[in-house]
Protein backbone atom coordinates (compact mmCIF):
# COMPACT_ATOMS: atom_id res chain seq x y z
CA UNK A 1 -12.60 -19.74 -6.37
CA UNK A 2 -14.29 -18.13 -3.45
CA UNK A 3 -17.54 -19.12 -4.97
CA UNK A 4 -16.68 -22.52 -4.63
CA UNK A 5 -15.23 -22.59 -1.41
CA UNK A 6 -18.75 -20.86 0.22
CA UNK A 7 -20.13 -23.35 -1.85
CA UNK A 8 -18.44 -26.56 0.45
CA UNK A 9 -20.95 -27.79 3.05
CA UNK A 10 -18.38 -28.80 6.11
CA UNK A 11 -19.49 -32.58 7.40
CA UNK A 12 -19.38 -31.97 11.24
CA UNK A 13 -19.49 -35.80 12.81
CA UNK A 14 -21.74 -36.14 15.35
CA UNK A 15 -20.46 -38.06 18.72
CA UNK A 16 -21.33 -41.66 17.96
CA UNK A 17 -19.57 -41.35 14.48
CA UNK A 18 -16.55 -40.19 16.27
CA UNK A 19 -16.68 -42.82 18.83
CA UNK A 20 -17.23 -45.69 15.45
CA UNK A 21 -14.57 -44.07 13.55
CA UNK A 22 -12.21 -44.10 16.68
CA UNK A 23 -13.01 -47.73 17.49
CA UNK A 24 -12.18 -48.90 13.82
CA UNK A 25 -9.06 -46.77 13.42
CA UNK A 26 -7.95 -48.72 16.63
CA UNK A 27 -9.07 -51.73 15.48
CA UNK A 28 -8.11 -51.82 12.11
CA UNK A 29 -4.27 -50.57 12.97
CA UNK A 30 -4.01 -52.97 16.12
CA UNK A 31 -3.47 -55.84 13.46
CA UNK A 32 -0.39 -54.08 12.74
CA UNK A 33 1.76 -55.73 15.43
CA UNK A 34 4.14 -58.30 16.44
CA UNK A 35 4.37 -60.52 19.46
CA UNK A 36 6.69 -60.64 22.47
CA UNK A 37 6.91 -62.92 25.45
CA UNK A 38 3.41 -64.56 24.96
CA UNK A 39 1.96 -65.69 21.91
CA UNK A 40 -1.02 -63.55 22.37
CA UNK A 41 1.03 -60.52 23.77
CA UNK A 42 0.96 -57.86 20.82
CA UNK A 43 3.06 -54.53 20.53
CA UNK A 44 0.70 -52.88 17.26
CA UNK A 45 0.74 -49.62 16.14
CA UNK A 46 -2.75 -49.02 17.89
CA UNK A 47 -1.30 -48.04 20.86
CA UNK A 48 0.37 -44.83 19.34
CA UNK A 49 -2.75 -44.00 17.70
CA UNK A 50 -5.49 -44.64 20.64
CA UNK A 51 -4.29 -41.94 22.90
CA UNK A 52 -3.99 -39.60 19.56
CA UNK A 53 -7.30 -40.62 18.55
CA UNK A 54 -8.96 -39.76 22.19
CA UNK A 55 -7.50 -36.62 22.19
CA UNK A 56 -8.61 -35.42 19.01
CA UNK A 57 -11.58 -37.02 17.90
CA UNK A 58 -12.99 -37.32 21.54
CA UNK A 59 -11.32 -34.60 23.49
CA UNK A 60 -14.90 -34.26 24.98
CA UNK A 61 -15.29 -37.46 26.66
CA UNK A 62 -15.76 -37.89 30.07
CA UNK A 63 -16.54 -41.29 30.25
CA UNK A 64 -15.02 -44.35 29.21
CA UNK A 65 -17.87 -45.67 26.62
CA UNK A 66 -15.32 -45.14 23.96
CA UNK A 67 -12.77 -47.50 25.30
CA UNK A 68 -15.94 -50.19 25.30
CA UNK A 69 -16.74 -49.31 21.86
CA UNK A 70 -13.01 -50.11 20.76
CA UNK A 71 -12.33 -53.22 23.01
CA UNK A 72 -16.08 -54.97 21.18
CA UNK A 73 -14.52 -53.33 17.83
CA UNK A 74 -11.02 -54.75 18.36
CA UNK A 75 -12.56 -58.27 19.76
CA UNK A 76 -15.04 -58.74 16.75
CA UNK A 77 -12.21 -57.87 14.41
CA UNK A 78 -9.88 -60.44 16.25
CA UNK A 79 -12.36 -63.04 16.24
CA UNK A 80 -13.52 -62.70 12.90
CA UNK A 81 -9.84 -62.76 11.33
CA UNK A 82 -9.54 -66.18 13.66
CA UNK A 83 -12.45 -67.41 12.32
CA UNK A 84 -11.56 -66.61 8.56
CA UNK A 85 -8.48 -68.60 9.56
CA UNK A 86 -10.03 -71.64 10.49
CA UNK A 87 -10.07 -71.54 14.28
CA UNK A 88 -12.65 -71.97 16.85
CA UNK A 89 -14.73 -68.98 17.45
CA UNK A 90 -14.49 -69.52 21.58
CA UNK A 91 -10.85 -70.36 21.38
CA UNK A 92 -10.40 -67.21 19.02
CA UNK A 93 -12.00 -64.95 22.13
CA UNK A 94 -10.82 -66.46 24.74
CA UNK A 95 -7.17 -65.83 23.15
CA UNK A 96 -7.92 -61.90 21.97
CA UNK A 97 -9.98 -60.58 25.26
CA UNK A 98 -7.18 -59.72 27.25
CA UNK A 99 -5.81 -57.45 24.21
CA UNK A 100 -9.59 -55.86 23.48
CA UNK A 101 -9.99 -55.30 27.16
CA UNK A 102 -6.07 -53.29 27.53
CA UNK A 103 -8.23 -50.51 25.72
CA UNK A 104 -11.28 -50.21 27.74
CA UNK A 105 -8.63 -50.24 30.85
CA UNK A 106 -6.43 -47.13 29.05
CA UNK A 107 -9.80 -45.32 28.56
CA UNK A 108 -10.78 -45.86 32.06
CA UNK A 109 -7.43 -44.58 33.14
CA UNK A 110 -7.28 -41.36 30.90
CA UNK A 111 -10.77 -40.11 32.46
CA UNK A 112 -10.09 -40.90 35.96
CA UNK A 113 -6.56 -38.98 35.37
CA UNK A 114 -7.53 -36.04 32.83
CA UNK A 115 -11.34 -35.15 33.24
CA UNK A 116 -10.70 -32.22 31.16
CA UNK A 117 -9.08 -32.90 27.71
CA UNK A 118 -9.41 -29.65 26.34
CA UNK A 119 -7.55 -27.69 28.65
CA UNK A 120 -4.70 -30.59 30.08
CA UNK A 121 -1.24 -29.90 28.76
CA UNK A 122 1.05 -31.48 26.43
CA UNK A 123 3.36 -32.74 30.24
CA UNK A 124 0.10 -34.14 31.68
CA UNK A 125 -0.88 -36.05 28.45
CA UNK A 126 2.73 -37.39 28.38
CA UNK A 127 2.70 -38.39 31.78
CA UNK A 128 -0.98 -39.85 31.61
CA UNK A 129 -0.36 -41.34 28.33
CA UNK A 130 2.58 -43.25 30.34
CA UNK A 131 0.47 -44.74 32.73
CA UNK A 132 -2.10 -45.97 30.81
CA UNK A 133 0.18 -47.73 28.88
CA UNK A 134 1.81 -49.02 32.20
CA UNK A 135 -1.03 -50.23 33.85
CA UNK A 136 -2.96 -51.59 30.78
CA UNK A 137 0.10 -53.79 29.42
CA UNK A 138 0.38 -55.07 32.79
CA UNK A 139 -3.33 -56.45 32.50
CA UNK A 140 -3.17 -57.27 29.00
CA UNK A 141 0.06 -59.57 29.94
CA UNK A 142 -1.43 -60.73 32.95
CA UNK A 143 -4.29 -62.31 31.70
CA UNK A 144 -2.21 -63.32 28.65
CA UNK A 145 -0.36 -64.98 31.19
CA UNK A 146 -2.49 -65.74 33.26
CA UNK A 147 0.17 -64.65 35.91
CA UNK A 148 1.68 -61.39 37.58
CA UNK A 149 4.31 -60.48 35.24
CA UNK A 150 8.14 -60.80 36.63
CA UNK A 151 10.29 -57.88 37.48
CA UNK A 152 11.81 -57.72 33.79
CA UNK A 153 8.83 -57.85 32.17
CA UNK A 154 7.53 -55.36 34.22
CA UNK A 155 10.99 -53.20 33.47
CA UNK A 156 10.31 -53.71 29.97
CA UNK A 157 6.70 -52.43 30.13
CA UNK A 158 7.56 -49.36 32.13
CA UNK A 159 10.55 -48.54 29.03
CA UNK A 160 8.14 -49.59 26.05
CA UNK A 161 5.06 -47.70 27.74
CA UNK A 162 7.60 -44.70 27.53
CA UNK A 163 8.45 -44.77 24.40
CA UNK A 164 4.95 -45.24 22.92
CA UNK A 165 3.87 -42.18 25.15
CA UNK A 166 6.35 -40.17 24.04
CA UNK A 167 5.44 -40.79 20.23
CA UNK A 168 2.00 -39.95 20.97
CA UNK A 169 2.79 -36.91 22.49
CA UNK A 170 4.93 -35.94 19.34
CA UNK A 171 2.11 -36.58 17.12
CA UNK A 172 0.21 -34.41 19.27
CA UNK A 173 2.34 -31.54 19.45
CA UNK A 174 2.98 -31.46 15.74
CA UNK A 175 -1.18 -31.60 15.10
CA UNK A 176 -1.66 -28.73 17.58
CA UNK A 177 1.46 -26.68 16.33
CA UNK A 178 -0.30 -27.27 13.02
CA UNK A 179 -3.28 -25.86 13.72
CA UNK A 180 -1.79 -22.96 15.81
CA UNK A 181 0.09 -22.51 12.34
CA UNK A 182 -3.50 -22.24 11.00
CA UNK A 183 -4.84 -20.00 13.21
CA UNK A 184 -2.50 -17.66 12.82
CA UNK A 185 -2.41 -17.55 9.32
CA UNK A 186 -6.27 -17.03 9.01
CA UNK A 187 -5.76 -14.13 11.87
CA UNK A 188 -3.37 -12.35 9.82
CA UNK A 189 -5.27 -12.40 6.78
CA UNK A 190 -8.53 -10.92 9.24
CA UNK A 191 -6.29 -8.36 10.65
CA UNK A 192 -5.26 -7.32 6.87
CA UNK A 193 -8.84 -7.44 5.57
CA UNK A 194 -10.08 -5.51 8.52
CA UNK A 195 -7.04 -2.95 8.61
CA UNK A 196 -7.38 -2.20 4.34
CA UNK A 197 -11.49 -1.80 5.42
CA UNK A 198 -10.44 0.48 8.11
CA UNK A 199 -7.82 2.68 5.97
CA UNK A 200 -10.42 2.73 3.03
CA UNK A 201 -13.67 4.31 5.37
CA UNK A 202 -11.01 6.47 6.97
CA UNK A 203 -10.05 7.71 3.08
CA UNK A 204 -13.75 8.11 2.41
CA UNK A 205 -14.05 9.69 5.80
CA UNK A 206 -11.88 12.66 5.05
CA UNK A 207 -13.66 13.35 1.87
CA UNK A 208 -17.15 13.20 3.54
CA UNK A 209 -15.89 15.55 6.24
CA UNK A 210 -14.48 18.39 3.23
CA UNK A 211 -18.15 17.95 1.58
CA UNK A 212 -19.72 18.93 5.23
CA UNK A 213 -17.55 22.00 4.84
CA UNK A 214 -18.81 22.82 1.38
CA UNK A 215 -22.89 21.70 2.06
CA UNK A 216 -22.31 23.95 5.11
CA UNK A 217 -21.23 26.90 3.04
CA UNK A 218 -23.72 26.13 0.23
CA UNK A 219 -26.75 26.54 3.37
CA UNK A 220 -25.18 29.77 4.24
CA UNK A 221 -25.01 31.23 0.89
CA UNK A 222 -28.74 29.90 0.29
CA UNK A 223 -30.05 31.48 3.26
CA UNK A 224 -28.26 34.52 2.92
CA UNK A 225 -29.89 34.66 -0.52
CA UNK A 226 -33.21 33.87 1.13
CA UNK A 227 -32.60 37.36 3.85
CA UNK A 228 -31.32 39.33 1.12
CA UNK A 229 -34.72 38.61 -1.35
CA UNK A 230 -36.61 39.01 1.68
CA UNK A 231 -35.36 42.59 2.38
CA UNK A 232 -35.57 43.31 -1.80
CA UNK A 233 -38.90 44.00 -3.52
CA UNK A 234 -38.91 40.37 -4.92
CA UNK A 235 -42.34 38.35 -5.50
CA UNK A 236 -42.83 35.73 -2.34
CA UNK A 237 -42.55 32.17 -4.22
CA UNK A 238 -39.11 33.36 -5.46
CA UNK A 239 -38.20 34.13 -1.82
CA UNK A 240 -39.59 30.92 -0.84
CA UNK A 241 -37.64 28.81 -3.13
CA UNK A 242 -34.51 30.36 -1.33
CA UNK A 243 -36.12 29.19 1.50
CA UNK A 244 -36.32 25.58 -0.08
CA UNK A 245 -33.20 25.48 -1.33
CA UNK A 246 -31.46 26.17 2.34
CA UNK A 247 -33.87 23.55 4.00
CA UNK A 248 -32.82 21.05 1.53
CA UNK A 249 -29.65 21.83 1.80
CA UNK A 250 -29.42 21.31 5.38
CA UNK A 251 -31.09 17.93 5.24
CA UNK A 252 -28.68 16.76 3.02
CA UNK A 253 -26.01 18.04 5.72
CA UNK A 254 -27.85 16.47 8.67
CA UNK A 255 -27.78 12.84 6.60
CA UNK A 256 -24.23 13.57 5.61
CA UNK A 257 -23.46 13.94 9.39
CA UNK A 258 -25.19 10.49 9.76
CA UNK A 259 -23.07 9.31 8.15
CA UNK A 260 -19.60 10.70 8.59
CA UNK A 261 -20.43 9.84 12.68
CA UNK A 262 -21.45 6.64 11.61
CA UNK A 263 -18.20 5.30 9.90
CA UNK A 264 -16.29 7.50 13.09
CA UNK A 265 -18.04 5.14 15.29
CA UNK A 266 -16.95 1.58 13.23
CA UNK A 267 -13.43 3.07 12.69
CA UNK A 268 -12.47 5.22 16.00
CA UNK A 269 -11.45 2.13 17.70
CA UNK A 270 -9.98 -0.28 15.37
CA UNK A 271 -6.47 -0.72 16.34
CA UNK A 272 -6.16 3.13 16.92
CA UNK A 273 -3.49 2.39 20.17
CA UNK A 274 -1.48 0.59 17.67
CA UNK A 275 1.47 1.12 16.12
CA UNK A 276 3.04 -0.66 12.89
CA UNK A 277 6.04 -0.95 11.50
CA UNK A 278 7.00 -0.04 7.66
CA UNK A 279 8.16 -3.29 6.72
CA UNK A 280 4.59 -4.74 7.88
CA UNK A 281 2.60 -2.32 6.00
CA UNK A 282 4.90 -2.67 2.64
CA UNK A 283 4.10 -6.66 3.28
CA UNK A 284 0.16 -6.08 3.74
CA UNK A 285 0.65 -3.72 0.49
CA UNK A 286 1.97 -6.43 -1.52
CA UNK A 287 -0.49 -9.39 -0.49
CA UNK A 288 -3.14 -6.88 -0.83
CA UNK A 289 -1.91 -5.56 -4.35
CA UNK A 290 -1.46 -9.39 -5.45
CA UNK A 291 -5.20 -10.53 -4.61
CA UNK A 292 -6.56 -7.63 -6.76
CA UNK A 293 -4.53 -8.19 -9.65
CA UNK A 294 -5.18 -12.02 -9.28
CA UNK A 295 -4.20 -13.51 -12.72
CA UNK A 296 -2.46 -10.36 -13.93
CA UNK A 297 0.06 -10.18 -11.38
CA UNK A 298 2.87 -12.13 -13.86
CA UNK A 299 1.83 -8.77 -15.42
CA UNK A 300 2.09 -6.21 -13.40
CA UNK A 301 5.31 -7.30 -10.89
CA UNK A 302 5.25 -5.33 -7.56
CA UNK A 303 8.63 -4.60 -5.92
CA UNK A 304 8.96 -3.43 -2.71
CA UNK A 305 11.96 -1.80 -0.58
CA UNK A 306 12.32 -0.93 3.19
CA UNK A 307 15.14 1.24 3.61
CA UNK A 308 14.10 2.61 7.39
CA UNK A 309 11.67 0.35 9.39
CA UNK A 310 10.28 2.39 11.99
CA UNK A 311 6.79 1.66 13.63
CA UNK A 312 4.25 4.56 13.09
CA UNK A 313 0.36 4.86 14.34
CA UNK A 314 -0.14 7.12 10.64
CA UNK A 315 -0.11 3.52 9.44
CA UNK A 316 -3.65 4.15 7.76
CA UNK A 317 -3.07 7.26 5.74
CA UNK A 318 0.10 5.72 4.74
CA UNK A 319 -1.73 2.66 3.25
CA UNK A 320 -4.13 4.74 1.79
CA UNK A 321 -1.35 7.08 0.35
CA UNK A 322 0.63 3.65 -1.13
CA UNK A 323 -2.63 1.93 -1.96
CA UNK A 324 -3.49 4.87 -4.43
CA UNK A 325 -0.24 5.52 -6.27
CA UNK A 326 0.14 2.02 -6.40
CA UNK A 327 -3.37 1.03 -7.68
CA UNK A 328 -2.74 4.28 -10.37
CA UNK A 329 0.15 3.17 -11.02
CA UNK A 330 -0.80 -0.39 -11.97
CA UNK A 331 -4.08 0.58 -13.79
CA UNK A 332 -1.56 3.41 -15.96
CA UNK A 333 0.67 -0.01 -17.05
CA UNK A 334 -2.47 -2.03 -18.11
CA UNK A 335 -3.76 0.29 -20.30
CA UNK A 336 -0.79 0.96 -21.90
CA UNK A 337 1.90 -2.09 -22.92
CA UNK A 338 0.11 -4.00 -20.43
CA UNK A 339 2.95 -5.37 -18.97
CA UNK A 340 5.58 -3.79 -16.74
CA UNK A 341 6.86 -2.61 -13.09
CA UNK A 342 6.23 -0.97 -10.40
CA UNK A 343 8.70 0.05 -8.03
CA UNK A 344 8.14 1.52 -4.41
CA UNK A 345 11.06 2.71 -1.92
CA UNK A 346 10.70 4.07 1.20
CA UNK A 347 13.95 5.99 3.23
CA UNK A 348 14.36 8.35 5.73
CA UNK A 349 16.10 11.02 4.89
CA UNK A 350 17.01 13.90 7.17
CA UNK A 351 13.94 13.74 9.82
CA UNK A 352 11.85 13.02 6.13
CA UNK A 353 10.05 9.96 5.19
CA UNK A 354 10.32 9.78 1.31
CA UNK A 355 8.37 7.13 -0.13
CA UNK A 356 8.93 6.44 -3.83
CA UNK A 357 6.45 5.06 -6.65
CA UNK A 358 8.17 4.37 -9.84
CA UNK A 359 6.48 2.32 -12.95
CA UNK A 360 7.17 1.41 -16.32
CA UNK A 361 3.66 2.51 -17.74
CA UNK A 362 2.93 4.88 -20.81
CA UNK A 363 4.01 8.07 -18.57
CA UNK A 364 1.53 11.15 -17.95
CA UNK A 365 1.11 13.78 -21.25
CA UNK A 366 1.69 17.31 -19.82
CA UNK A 367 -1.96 18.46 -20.12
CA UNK A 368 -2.54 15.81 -17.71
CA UNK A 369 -0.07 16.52 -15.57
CA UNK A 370 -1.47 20.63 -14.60
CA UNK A 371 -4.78 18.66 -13.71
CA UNK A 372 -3.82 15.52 -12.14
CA UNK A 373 -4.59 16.46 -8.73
CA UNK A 374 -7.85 18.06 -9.41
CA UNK A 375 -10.80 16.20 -8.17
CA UNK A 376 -13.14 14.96 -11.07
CA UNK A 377 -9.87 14.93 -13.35
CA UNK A 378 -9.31 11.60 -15.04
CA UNK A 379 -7.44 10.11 -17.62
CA UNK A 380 -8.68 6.55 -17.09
CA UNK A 381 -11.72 6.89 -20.10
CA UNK A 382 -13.00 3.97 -21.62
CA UNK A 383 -14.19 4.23 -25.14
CA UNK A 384 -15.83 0.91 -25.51
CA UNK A 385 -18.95 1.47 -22.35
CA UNK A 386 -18.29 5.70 -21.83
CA UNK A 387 -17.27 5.25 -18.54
CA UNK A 388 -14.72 7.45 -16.65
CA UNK A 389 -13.11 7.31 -13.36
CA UNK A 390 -14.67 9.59 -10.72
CA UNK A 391 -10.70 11.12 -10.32
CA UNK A 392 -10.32 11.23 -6.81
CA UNK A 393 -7.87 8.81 -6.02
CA UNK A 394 -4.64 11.56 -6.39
CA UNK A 395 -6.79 14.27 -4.72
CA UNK A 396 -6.47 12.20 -1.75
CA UNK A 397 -3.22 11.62 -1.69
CA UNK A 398 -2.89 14.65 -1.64
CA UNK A 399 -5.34 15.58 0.67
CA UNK A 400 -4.02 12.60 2.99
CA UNK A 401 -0.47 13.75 2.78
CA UNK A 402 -0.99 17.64 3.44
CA UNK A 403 -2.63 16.66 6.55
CA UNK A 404 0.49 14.81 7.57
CA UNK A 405 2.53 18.14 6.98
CA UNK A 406 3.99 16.82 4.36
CA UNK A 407 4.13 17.52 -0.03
CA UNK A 408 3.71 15.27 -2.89
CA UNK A 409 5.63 15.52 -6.12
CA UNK A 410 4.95 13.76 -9.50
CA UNK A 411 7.69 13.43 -12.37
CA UNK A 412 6.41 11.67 -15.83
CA UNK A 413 7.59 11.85 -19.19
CA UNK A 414 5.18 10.10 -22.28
CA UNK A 415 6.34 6.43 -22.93
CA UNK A 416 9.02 6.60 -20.07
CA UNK A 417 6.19 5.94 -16.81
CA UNK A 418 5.88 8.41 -14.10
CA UNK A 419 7.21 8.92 -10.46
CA UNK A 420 5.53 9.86 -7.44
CA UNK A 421 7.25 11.04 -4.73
CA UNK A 422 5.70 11.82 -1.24
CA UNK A 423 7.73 13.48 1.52
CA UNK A 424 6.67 13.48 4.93
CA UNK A 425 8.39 14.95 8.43
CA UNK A 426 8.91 12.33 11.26
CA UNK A 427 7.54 14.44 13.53
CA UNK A 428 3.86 13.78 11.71
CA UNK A 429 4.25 10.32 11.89
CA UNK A 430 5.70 10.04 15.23
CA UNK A 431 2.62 12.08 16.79
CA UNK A 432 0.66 8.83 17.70
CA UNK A 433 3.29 7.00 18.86
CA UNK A 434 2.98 5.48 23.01
């Protein structure tokens, strides 16, 4: 699906094409009207869908060459229904100018009294809209006329100008609510993308940082090797492959240091004043957990429960903590009935966070269960291609909730699924908190 959608070349229309399509909309939806006073006075649906049209399609006009556009458009149109009709071509014009020419005059208005469309509120569009209407009606009905129109006319102008300005403001507050609508929804699915890319280089950065500490033993132990054959009666090329072996060591360190200040520098930043609450992350958990499992989510059902909502700035190492068990949890169901449930709670009980991960799977055998936090250890094997998990996705869990001050505890029993439950203290997650 996403293939297809990068796929979609987006048609961008350039400014005469806006200014074509706005003058046939007009045109096309002016001949939906009926007349009042004078034979050739028209109320049509146009007039709703002009202003719309000017503030949408050319909200970055400045000049009134639209409004010519329409009133030719809306004149041709005219005449060439007329014509079709049976009716003299001149007659035809002379009747339908003073209705082309109302929307060159509302164009002309809108740009002397909103120069800038993009940044004019939804009041001064109202009230602009308004005028226009006013003041074009009034010239549309005076050369209709070919008088000044009398005080009730005028009266009814003012009301019916109102009322048309008012709908066109509607329609223009639903189309911009719609797109704030929009643009909201595509920011919240950027903020989750970015904040599951954040908590997953912070995960990998806490692993990176424990292999520093072992390549930085590993040098030490080579070089002390290195002193100790050089102080020994030992023949000089095995002394200098000590030698080697701590220079190679510590280039590997030096490029794992790259890179561990590296992802620091992408990740130090990213929303680290900010706090979120429980209920938010448990909702970014579930549209996260959904758009992995994609089709297999009738599946695998995720259930989630928010006992204590509290806002917390641990909100990383709790996703990646969740994420985990979750994703474990999910992968232990598939390759067993492949159907089932999984279940997480979360509760605060005395000062303690307890978050809960229940599922229906195949359970854990007890073998696996005295290795199961054990980095390397895996039970996800595939006989079909060889391939095995790497097995570090309890390790950090564990890893990530030990640093919080807190324990982790795992329950299982073989065809009954397993239960993970992680207890943290408050105080851990209330450290980053403003």
């Amino acid at each position: 699906m996403e293939g297809k959608k990068r796929q979609l070349i987006r048609w961008r229309a350039s400014r005469w094409e806006r200014k074509l399509l706005t003058a046939l909309g007009t045109a096309l939806s002016a001949e939906l009207f009926f007349n009042v006073w004078a034979e050739n006075f028209r109320i049509s649906a146009a007039v709703v869908l002009y202003p719309v049209l000017l503030l949408t399609l050319m909200q970055d006009s400045r000049k009134p060459d639209t409004g010519v556009l329409t009133a030719l458009t809306v004149l041709v149109v005219r005449c060439i229904i007329g014509v079709a009709r049976g009716e003299e071509l001149l007659f035809v014009a002379f009747q339908e100018y003073p209705g082309a020419l109302f929307y060159l005059c509302y164009d002309c208005l809108l740009c002397l009294q909103v120069p800038n469309r993009y940044e004019a509120s939804l009041a001064t569009l109202w009230r602009s809209f308004w005028i226009c209407d006013m003041l074009s009606n009034m010239e549309d009905l005076t050369l209709s006329r070919m008088a000044l129109p009398d005080v009730q006319a005028i009266v009814t102008l003012v009301l019916l100008g109102l009322a048309r300005s008012l709908l066109a403001a509607c329609i223009l507050w639903g189309m911009r609510r719609y797109q704030r609508l929009l643009m909201e929804e595509e920011h919240e699915r950027r903020y989750q993308r970015l904040f599951l890319l954040t908590a997953n280089l912070k995960n990998e950065l806490y692993f990176l940082k424990k292999d520093a500490e072992n390549i930085e033993g590993i040098m030490t132990r080579a070089y002390q090797l290195y002193e100790q054959l050089c102080a020994g009666d030992y023949p000089e090329p095995l002394r200098q492959l000590a030698l080697s072996i701590a220079r190679d060591v510590h280039e590997v360190k030096k490029d794992n240091l790259s890179i561990i200040r590296g992802i620091e520098g992408e990740v130090a930043d990213a929303y680290n004043d900010e706090t979120m609450r429980m209920s938010d992350l448990l909702h970014i958990l579930q549209d996260t957990m959904r758009h992995i499992l994609g089709e297999r989510q009738n599946d695998v059902l995720l259930e989630c429960r928010c006992e204590s909502d509290f806002a917390t700035a641990e909100h990383y190492r709790l996703m990646s903590v969740l994420k985990n068990l979750v994703m474990n949890a999910a992968e232990a169901i598939q390759s067993g009935k492949g159907a089932g449930m999984i279940l997480v709670e979360e509760r605060v009980v005395r000062e303690q966070l307890v978050l809960t991960v229940r599922d229906t799977g195949p359970g854990i055998s007890k073998r696996a269960m005295q290795n199961l936090f054990q980095v390397g250890y895996s039970t996800k094997f595939d006989p079909q291609t060889g391939n095995i998990n790497r097995g570090v996705g309890l390790p950090a869990v564990r890893f990530l909730v030990e640093e919080m001050d807190g324990t982790i505890e795992v329950s299982s029993s073989e065809g009954e699924g397993a239960c993970f439950q992680v207890t943290i203290p408050m105080d851990a997650l209330r450290r980053g908190e403003a």
